[in-house]
C-alpha atoms as a PDB file:
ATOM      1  CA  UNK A   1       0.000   0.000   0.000  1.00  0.00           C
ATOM      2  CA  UNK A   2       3.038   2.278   0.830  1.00  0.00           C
ATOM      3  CA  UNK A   3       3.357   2.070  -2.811  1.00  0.00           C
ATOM      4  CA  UNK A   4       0.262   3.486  -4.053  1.00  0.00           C
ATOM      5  CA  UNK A   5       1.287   6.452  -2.523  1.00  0.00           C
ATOM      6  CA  UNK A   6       5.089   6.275  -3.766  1.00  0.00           C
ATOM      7  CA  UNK A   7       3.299   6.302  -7.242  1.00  0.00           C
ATOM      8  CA  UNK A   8       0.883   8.464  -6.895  1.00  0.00           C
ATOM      9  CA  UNK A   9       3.263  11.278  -5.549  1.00  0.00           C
ATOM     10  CA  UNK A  10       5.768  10.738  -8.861  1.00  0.00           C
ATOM     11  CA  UNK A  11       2.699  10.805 -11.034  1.00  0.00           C
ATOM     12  CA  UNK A  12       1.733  14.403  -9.357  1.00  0.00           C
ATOM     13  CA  UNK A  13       5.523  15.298  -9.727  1.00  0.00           C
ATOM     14  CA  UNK A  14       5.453  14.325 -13.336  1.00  0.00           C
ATOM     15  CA  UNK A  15       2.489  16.307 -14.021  1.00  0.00           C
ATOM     16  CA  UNK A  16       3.559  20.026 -12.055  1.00  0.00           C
ATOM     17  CA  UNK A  17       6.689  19.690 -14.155  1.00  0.00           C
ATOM     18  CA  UNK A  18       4.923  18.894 -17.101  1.00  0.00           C
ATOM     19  CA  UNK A  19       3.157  22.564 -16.387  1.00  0.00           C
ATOM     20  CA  UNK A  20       6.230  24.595 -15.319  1.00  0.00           C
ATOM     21  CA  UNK A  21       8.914  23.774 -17.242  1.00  0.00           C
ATOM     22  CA  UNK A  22       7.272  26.107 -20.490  1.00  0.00           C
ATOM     23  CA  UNK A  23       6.615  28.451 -17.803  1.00  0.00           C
ATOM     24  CA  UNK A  24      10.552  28.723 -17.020  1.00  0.00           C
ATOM     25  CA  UNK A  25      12.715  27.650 -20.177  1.00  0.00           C
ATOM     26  CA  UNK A  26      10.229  30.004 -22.870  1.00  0.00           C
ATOM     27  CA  UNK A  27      10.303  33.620 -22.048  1.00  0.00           C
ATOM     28  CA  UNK A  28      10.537  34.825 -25.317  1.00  0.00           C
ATOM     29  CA  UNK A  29       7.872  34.726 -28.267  1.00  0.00           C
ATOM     30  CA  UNK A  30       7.993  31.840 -30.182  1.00  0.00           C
ATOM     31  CA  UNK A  31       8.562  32.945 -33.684  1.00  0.00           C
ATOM     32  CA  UNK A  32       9.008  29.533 -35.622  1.00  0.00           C
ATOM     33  CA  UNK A  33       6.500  28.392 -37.899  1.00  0.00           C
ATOM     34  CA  UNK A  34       6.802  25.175 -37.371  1.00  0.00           C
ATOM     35  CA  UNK A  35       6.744  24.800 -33.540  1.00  0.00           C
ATOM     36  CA  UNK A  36       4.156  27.581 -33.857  1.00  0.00           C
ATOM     37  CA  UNK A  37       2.060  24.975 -35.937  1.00  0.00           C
ATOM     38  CA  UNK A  38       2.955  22.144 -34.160  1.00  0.00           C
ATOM     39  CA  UNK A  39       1.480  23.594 -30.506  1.00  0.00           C
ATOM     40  CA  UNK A  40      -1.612  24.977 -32.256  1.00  0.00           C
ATOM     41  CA  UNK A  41      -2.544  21.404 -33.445  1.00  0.00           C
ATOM     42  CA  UNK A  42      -1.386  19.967 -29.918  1.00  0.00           C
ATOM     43  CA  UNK A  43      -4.811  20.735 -28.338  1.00  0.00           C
ATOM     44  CA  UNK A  44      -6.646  18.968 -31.093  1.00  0.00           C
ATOM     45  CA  UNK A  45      -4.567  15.644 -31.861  1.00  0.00           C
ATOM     46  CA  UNK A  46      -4.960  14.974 -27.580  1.00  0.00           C
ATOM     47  CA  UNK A  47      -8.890  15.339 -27.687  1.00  0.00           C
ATOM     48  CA  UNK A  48      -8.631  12.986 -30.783  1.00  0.00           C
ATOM     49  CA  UNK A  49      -6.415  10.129 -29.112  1.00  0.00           C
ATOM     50  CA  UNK A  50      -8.610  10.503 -25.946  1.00  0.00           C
ATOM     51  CA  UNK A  51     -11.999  10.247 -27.538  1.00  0.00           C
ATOM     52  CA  UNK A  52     -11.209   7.358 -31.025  1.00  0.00           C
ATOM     53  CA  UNK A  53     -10.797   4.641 -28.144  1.00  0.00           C
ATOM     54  CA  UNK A  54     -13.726   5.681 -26.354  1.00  0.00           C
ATOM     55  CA  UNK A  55     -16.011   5.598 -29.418  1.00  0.00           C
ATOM     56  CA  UNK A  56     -14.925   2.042 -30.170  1.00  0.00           C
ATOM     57  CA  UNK A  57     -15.017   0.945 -26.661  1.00  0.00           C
ATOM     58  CA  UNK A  58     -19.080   2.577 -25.942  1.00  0.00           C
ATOM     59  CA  UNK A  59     -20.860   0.419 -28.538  1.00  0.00           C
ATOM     60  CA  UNK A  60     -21.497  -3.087 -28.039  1.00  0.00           C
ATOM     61  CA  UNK A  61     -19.189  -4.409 -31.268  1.00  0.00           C
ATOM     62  CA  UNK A  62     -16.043  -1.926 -32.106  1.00  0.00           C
ATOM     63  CA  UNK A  63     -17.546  -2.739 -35.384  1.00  0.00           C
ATOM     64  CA  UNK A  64     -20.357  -0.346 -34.756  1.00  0.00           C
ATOM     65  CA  UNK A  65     -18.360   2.119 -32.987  1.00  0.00           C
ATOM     66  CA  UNK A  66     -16.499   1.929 -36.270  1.00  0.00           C
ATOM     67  CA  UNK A  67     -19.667   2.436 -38.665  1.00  0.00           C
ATOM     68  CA  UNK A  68     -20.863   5.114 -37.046  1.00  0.00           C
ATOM     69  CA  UNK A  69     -17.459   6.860 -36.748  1.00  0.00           C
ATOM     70  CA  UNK A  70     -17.215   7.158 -40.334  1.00  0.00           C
ATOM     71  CA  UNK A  71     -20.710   8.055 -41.120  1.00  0.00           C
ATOM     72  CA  UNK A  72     -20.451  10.940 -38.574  1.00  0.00           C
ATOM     73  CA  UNK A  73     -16.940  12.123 -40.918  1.00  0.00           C
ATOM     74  CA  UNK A  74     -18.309  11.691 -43.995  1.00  0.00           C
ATOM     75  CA  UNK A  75     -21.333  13.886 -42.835  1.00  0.00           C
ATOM     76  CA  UNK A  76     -18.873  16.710 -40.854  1.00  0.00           C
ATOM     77  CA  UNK A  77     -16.914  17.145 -43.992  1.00  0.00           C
ATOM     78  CA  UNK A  78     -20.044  17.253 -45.784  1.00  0.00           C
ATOM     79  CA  UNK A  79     -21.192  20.030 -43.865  1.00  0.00           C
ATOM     80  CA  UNK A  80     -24.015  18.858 -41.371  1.00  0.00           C
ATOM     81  CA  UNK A  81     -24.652  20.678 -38.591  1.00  0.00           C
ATOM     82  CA  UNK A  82     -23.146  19.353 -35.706  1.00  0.00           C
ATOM     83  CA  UNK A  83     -26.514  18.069 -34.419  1.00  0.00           C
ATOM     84  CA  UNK A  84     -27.304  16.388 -37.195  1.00  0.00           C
ATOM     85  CA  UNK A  85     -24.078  14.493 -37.646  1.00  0.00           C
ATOM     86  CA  UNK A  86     -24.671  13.341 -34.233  1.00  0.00           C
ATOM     87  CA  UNK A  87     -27.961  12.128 -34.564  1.00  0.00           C
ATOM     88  CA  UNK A  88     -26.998  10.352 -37.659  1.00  0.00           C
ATOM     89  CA  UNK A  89     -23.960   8.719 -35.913  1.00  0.00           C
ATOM     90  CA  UNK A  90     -25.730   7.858 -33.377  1.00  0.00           C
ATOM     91  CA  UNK A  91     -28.966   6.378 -35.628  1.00  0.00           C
ATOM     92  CA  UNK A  92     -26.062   4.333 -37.259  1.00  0.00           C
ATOM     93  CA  UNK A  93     -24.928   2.991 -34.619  1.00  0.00           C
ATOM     94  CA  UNK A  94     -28.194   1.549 -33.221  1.00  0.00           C
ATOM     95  CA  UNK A  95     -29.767   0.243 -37.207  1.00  0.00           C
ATOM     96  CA  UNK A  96     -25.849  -1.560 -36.962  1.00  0.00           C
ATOM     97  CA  UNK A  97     -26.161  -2.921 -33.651  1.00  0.00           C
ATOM     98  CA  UNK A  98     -29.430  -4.329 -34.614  1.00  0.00           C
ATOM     99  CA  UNK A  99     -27.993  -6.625 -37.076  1.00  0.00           C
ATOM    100  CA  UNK A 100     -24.868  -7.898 -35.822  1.00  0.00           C
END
C-alpha cells in the first residue's frame, strides 16, 4: 500500500513539471513556424487520441463504434450541422447494432 502512494506522488511530480517547465525555459515569443504549428494542433490531436478509443469501446461491437465513426466524418466534412451528424452517428450505430 506504501506504494500506491510512492506512485501516486511521482505521477503528481510528473504532471507540475509537465506545467512549469514552459513556464521557465520560454520567455521569449515563439517565432518559428513550425513549432508555432505544431502547438496549435497539440490541443486537437490529444482530444482525438482521448476520444477514437472511447467511441470504439461505448458500442457493443467496435464494429459499430467503427460504422458510425465514419458516417459521422463523412457527414462533418459534408457540412451537417453538428446536431445532425450526431444524430446520424448515433442512428447508425443503433440500425448496426441491430444486425450484428
Amino acid at each position: 500500500m506504501d506504494r500506491v502512494y510512492l506512485y501516486l506522488l511521482v505521477m503528481a511530480v510528473v504532471t507540475y513539471l509537465i506545467r512549469l517547465l514552459p513556464l521557465t525555459l520560454i520567455r521569449k515569443e515563439i517565432k518559428n513556424t513550425y513549432i508555432k504549428s505544431f502547438l496549435y494542433y497539440v490541443p486537437y490531436v490529444t482530444l482525438a487520441v482521448m476520444v477514437f478509443p472511447a467511441i470504439l469501446d461505448s458500442t457493443a461491437s467496435p464494429i459499430s463504434g467503427l460504422i458510425g465513426f465514419l458516417i459521422a466524418v463523412i457527414f462533418a466534412y459534408s457540412g451537417a450541422s453538428l446536431f445532425n451528424v450526431a444524430l446520424i452517428a448515433c442512428l447508425s450505430v443503433f440500425i448496426v447494432e441491430r444486425f450484428i
